[in-house]
N, C-alpha and C. Protein backbone atom coordinates (compact mmCIF):
# COMPACT_ATOMS: atom_id res chain seq x y z
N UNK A 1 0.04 25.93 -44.86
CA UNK A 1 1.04 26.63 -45.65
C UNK A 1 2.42 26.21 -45.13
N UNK A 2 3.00 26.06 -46.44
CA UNK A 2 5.01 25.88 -45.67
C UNK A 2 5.62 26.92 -45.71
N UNK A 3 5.79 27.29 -44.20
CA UNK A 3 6.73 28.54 -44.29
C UNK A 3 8.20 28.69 -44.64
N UNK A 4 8.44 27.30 -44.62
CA UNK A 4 9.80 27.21 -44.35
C UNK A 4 10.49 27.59 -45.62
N UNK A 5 9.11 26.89 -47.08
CA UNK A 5 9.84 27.63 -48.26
C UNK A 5 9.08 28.52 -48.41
N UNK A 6 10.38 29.77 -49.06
CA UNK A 6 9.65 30.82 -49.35
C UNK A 6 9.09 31.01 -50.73
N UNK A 7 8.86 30.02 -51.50
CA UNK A 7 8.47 30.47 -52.64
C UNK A 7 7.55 30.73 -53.09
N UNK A 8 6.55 31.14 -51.72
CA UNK A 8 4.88 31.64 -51.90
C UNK A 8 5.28 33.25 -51.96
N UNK A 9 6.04 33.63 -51.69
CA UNK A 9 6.76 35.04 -51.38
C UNK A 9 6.62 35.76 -52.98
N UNK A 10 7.43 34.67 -53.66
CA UNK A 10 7.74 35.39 -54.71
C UNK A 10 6.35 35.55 -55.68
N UNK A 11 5.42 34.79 -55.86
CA UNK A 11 4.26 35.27 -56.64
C UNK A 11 3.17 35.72 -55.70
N UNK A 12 3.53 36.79 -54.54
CA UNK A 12 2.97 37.22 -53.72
C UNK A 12 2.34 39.16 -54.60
N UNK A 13 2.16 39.72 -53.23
CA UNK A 13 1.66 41.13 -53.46
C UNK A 13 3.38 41.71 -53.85
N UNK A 14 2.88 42.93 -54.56
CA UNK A 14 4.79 43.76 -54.14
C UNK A 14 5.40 43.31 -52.99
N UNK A 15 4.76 43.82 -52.14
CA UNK A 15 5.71 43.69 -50.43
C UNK A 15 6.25 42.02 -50.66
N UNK A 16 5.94 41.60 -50.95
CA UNK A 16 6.34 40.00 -50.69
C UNK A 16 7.06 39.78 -51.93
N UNK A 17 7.50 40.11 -52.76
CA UNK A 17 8.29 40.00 -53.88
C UNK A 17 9.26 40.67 -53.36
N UNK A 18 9.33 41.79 -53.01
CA UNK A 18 10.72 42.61 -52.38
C UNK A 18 11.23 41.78 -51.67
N UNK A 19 10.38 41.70 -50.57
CA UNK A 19 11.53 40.36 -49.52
C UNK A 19 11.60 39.10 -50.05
N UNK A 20 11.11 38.67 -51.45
CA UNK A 20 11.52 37.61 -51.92
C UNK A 20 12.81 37.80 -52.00
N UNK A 21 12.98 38.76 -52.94
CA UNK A 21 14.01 39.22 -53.99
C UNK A 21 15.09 39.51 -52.67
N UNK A 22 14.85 39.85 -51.92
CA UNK A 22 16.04 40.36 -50.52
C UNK A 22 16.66 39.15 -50.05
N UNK A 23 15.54 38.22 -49.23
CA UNK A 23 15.79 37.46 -48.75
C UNK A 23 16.82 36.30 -49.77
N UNK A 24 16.46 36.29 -51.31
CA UNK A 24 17.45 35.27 -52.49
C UNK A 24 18.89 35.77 -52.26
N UNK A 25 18.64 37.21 -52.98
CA UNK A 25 19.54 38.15 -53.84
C UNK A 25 20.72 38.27 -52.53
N UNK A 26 20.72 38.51 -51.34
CA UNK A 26 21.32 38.43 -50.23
C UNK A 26 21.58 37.30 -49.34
N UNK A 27 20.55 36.13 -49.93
CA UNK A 27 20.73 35.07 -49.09
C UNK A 27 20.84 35.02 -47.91
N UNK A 28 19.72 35.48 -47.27
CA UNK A 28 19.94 35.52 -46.22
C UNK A 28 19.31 34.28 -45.12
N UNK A 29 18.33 33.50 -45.92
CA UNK A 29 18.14 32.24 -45.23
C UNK A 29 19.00 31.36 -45.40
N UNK A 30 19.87 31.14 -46.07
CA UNK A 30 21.10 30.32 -46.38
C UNK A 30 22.04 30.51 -45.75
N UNK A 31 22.42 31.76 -45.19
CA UNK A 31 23.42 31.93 -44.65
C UNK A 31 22.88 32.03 -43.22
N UNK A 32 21.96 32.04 -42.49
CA UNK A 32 21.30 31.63 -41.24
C UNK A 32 21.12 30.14 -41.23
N UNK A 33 21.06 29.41 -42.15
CA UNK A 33 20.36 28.08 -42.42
C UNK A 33 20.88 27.26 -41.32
N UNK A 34 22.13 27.14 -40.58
CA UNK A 34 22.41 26.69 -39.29
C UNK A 34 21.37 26.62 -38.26
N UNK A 35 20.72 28.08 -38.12
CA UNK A 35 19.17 28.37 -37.08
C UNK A 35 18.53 27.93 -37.60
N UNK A 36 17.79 27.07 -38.24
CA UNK A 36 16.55 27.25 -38.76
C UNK A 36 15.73 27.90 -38.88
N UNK A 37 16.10 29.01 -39.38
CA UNK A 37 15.16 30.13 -40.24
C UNK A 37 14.10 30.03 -40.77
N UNK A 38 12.88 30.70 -39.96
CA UNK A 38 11.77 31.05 -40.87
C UNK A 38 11.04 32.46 -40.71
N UNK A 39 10.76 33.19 -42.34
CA UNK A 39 10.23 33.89 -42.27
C UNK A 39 8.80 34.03 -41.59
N UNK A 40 8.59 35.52 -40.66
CA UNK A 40 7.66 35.47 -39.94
C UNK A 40 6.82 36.61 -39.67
N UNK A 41 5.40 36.97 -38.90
CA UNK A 41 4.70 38.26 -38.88
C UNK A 41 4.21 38.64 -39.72
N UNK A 42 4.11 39.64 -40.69
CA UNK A 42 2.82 40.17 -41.30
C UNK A 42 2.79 40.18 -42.99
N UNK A 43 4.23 40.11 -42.91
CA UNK A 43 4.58 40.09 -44.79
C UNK A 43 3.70 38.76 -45.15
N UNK A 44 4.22 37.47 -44.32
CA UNK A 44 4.08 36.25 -45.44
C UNK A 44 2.19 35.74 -45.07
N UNK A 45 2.29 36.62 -44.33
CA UNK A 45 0.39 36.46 -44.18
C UNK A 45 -0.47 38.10 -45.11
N UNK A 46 0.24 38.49 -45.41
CA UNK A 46 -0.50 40.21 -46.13
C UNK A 46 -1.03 40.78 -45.35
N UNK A 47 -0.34 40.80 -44.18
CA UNK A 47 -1.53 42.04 -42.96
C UNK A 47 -0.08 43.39 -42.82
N UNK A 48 1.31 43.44 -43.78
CA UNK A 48 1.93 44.31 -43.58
C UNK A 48 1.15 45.87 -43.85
N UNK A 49 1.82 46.78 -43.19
CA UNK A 49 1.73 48.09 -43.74
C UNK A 49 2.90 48.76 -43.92
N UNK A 50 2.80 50.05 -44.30
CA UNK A 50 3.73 50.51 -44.97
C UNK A 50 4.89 50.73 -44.23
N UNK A 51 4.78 50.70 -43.06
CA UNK A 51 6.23 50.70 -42.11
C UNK A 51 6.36 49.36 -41.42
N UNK A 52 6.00 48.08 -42.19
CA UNK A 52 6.43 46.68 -41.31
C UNK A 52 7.48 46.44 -41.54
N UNK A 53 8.40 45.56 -40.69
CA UNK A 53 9.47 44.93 -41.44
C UNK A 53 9.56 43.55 -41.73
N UNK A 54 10.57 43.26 -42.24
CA UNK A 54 10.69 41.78 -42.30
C UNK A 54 11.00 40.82 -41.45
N UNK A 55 10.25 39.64 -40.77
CA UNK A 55 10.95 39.07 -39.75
C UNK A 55 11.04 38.02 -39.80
N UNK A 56 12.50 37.35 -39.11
CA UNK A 56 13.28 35.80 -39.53
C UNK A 56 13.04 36.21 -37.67
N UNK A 57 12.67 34.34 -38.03
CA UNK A 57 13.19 34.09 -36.31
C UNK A 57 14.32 32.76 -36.59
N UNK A 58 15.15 32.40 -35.35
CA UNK A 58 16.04 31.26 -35.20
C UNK A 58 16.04 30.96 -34.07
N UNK A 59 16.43 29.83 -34.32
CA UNK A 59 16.39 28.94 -33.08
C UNK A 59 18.44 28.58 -32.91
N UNK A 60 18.80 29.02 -32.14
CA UNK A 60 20.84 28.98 -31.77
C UNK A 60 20.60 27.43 -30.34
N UNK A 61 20.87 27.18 -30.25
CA UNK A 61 21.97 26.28 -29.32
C UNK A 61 22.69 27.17 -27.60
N UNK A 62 24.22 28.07 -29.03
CA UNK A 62 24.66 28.78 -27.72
C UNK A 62 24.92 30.18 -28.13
N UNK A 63 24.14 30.53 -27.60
CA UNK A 63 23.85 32.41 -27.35
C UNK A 63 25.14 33.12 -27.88
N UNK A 64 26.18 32.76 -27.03
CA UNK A 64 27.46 33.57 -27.49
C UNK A 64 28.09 32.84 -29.15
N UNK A 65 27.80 31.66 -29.52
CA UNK A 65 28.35 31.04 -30.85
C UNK A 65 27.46 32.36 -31.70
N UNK A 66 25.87 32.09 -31.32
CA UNK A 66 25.07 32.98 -32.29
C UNK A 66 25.27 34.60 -32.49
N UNK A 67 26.16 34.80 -31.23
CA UNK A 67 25.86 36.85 -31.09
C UNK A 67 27.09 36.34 -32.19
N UNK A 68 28.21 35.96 -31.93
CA UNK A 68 29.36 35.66 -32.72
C UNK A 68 29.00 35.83 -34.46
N UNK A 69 28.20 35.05 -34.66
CA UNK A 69 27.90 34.76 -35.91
C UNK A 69 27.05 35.92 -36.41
N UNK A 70 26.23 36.14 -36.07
CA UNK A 70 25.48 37.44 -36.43
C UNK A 70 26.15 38.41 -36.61
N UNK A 71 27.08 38.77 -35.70
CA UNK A 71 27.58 40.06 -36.20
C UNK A 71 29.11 40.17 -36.99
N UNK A 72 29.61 39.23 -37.18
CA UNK A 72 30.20 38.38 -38.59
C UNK A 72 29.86 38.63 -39.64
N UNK A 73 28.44 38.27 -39.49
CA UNK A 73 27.40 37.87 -40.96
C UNK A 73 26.61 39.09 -41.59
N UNK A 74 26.32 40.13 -40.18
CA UNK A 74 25.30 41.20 -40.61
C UNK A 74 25.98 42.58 -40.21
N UNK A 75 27.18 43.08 -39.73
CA UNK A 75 27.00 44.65 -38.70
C UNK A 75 27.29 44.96 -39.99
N UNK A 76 27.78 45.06 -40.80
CA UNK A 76 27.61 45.71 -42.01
C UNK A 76 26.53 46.12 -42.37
N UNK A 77 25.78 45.66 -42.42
CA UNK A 77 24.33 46.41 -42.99
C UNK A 77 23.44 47.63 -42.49
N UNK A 78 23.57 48.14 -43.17
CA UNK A 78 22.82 49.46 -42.86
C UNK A 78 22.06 49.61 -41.69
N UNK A 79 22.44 50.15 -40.54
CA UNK A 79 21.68 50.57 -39.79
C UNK A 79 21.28 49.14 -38.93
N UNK A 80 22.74 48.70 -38.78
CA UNK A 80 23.24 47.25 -37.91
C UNK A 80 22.78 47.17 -35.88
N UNK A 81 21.69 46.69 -35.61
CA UNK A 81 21.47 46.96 -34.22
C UNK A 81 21.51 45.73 -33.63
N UNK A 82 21.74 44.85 -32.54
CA UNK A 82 21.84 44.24 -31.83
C UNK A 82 21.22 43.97 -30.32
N UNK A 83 20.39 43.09 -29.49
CA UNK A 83 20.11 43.84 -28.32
C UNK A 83 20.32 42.32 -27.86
N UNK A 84 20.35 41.88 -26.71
CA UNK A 84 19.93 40.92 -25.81
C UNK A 84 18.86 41.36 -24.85
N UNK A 85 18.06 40.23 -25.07
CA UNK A 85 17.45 40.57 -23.74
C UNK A 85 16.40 39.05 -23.20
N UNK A 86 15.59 39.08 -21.94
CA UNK A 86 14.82 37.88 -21.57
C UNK A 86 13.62 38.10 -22.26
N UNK A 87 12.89 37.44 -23.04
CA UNK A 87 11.31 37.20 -23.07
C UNK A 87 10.77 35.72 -22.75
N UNK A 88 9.80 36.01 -21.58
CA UNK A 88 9.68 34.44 -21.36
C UNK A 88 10.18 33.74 -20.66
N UNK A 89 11.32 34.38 -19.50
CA UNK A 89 12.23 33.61 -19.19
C UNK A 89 13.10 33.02 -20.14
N UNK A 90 13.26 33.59 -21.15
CA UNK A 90 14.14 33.16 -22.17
C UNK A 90 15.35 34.12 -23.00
N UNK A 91 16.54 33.44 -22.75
CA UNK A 91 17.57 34.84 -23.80
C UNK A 91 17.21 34.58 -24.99
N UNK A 92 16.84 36.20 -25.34
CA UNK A 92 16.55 36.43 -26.65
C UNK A 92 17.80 37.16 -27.11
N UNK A 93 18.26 37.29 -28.48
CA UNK A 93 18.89 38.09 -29.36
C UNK A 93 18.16 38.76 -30.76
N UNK A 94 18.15 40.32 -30.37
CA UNK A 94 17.44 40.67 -31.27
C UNK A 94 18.15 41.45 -32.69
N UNK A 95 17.84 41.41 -33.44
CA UNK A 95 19.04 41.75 -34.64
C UNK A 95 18.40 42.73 -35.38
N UNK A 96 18.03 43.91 -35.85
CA UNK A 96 17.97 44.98 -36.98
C UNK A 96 18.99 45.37 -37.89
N UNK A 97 18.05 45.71 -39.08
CA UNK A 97 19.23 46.13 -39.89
C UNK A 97 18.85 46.45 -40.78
N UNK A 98 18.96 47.07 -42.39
CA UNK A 98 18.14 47.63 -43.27
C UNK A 98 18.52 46.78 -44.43
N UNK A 99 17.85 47.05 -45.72
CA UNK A 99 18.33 46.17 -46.83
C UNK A 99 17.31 46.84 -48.02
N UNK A 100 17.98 47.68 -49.16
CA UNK A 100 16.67 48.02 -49.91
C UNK A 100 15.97 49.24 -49.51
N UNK A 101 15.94 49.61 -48.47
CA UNK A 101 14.94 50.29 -47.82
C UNK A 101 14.14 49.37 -46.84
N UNK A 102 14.19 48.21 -46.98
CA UNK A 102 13.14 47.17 -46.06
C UNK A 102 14.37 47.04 -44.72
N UNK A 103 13.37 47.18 -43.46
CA UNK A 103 13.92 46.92 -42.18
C UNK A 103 13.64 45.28 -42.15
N UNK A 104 14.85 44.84 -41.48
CA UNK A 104 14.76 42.96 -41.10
C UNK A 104 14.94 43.11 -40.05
N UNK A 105 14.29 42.34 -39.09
CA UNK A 105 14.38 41.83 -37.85
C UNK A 105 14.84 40.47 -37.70
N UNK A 106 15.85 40.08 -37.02
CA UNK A 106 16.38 38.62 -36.83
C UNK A 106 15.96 38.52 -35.23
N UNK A 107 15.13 37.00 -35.59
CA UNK A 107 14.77 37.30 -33.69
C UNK A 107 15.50 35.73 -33.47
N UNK A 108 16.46 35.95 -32.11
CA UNK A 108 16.61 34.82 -31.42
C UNK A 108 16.33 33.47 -30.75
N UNK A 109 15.97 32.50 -30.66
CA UNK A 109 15.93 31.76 -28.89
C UNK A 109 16.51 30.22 -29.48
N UNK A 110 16.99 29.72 -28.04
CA UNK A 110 17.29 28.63 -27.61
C UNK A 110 15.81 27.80 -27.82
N UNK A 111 15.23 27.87 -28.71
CA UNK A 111 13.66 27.21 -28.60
C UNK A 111 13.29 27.32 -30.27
N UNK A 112 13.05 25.99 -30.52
CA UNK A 112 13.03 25.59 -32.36
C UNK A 112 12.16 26.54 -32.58
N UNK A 113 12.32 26.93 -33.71
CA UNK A 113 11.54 28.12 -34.83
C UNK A 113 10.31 27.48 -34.52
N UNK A 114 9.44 26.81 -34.88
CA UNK A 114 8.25 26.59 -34.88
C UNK A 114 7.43 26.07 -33.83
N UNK A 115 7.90 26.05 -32.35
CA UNK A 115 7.83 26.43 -31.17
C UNK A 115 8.10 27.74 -30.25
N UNK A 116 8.57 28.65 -31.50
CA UNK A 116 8.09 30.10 -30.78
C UNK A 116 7.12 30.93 -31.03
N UNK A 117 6.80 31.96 -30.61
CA UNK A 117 5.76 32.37 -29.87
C UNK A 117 5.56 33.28 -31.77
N UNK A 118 6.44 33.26 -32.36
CA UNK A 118 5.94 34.39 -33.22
C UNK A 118 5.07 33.86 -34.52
N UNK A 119 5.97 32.32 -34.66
CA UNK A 119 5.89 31.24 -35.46
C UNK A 119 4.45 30.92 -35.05
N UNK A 120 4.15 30.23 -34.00
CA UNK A 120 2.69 29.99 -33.72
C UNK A 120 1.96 31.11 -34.19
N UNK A 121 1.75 32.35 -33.51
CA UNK A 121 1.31 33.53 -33.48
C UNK A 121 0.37 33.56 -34.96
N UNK A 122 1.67 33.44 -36.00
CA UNK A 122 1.35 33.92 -37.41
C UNK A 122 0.59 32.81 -37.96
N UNK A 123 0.90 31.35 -37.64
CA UNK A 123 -0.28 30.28 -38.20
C UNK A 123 -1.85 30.34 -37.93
N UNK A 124 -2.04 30.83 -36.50
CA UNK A 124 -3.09 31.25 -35.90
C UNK A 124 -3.76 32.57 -36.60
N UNK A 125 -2.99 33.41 -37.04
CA UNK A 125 -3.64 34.41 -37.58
C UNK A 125 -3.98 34.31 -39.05
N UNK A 126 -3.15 33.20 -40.16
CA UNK A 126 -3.15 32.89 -41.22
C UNK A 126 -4.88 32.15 -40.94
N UNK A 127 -4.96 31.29 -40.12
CA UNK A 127 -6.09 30.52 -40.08
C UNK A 127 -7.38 31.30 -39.86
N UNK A 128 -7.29 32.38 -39.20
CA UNK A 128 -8.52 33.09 -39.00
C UNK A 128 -8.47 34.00 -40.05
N UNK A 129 -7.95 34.46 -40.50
CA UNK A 129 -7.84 35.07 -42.21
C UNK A 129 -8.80 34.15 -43.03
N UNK A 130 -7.85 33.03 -43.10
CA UNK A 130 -9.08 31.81 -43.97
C UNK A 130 -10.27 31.67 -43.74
N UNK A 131 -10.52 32.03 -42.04
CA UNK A 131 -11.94 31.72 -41.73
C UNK A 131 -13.09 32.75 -41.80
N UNK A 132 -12.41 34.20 -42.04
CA UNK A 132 -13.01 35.31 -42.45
C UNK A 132 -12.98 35.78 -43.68
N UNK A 133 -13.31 36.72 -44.19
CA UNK A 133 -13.62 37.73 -45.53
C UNK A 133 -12.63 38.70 -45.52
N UNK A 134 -12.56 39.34 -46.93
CA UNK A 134 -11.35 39.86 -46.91
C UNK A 134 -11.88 41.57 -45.97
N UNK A 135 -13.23 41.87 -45.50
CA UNK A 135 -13.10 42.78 -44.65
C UNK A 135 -12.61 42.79 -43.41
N UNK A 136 -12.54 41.55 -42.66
CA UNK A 136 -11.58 40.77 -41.89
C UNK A 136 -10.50 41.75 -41.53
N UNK A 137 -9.26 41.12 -42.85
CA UNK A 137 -8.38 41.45 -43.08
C UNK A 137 -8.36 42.77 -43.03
N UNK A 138 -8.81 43.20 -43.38
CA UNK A 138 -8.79 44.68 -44.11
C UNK A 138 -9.21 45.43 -42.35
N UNK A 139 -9.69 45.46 -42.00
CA UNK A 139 -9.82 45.91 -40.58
C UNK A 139 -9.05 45.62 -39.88
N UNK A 140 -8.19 44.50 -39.61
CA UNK A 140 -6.74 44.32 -38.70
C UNK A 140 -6.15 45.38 -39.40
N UNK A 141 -6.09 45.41 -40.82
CA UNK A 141 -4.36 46.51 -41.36
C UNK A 141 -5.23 48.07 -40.85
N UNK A 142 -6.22 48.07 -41.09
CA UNK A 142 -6.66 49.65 -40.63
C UNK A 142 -6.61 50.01 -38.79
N UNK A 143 -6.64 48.64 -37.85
CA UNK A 143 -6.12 48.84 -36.71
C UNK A 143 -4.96 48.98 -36.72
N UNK A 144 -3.85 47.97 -37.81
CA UNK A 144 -2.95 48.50 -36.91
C UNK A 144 -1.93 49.75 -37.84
N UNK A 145 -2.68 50.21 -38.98
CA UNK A 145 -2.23 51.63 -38.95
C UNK A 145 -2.24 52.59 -38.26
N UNK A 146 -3.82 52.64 -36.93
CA UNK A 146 -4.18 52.94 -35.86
C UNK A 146 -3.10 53.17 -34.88
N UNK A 147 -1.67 52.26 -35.32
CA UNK A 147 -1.56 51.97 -34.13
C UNK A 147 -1.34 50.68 -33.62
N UNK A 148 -2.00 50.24 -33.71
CA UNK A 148 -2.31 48.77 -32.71
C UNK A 148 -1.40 47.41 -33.63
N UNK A 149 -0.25 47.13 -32.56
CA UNK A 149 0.10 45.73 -32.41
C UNK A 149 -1.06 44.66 -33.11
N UNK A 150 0.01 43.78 -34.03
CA UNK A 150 -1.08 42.46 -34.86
C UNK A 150 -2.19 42.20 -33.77
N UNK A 151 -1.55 41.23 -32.90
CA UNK A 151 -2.58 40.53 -31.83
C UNK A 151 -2.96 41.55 -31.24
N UNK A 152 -2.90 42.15 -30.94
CA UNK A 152 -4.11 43.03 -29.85
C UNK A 152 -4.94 43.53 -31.25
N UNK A 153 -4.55 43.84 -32.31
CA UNK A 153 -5.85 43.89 -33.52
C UNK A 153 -6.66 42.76 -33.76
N UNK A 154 -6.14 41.54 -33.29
CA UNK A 154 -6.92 40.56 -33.52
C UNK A 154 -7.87 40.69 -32.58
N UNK A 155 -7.04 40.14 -31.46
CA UNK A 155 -8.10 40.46 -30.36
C UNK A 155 -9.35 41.40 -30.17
N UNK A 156 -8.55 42.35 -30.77
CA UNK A 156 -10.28 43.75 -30.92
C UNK A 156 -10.94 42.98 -31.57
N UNK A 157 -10.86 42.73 -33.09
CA UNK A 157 -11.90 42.14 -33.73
C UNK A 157 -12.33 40.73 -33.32
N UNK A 158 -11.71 40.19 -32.37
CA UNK A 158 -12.34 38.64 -31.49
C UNK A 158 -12.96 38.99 -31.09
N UNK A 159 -12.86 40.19 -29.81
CA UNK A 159 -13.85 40.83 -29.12
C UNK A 159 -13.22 39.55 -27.64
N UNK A 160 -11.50 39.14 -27.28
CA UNK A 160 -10.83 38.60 -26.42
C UNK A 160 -10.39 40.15 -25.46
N UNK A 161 -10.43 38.97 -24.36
CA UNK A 161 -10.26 39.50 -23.59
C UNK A 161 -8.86 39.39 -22.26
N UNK A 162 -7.93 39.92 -21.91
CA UNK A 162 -7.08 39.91 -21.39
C UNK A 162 -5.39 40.10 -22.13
N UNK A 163 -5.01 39.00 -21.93
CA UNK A 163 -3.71 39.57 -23.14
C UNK A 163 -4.01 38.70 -24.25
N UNK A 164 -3.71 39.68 -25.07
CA UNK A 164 -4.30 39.24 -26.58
C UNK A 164 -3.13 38.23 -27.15
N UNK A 165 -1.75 37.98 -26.75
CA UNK A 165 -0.88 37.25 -26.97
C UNK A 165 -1.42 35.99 -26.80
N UNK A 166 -1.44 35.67 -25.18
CA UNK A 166 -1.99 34.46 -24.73
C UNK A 166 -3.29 34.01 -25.25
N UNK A 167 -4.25 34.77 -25.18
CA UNK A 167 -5.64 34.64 -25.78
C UNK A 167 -5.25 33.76 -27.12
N UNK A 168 -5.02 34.60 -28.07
CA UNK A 168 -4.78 34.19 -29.19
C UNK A 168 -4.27 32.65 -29.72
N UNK A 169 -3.57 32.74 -28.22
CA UNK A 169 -2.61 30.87 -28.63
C UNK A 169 -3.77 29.66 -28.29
N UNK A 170 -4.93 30.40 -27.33
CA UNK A 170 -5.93 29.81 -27.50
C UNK A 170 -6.67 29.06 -28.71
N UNK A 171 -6.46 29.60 -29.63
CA UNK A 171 -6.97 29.05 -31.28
C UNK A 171 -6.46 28.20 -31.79
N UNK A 172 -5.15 28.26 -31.24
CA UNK A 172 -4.39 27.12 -31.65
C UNK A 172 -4.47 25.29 -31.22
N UNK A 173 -5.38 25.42 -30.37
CA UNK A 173 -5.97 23.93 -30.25
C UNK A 173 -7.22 23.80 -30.75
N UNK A 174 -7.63 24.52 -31.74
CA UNK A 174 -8.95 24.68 -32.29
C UNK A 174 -9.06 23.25 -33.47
């Protein structure tokens, strides 16, 4: 699948038509398009529930050009949050904000979109979707209404063991 365009979005379920329609109507990959933006997590695979949000990750250069630009581009928006912090040994910048009623998450790093951890994450989980039935599926979204974080729902139903993050990236040389 190409994530990079979103135009699987738009002849998607509801949820994925909304953030079609958000992500156009607001432009908001266009106006990130400097990061290389890609939509990411549970919308553009259908494992959302009713309180997911939307998530863009980017890849910045220099931390302070990007806090710069972000909050330029976004504190306006409803319910405008900002955080820094390390994951990974890595500065992250984390961005919230509302749109519609849909929460967006803008996630940071100095590390190309499709070399981070969320980007992998979601190909890996798209692929074991394919490789299962839609009860599969349907049992991750009932874990993680439960409760339970994507990957550690995966992981339950792998039946992995340790951190379900790392585990998981395991599949990815499959």
């Amino acid at each position: 699948m190409d994530y990079e365009n979103i135009g699987y979005l738009k002849n998607g379920n509801p949820r994925q038509q909304k953030a079609y329609s958000i992500l156009t109507d607001y432009q908001l990959l266009t106006r990130l398009g400097a990061y290389t933006p890609i939509v990411v997590g549970t919308i553009p695979i259908h494992l959302d529930i009713e309180n997911s949000d939307l998530d863009i990750i980017c890849h910045f250069h220099d931390i302070e050009e990007y806090i710069h630009f972000i909050k330029e581009a976004f504190s306006s928006y409803k319910h405008f949050y900002i955080q820094t912090h390390i994951q990974k040994q890595e500065p992250s910048v984390v961005i919230k904000m509302e749109i519609e009623g849909l929460v967006i998450e803008i996630f940071g790093q100095n590390i190309p979109t499709k070399a981070q951890f969320a980007y992998r994450h979601m190909c890996i989980e798209h692929q074991l979707l394919c490789e299962n039935d839609e009860s599969f599926r349907l049992k991750i979204i009932d874990l993680k209404r439960q409760g339970y974080k994507t990957e550690p729902a995966f992981a339950m139903m792998l039946g992995l063991r340790g951190n379900p993050y790392e585990e998981l990236l395991k599949y990815e040389k499959r």
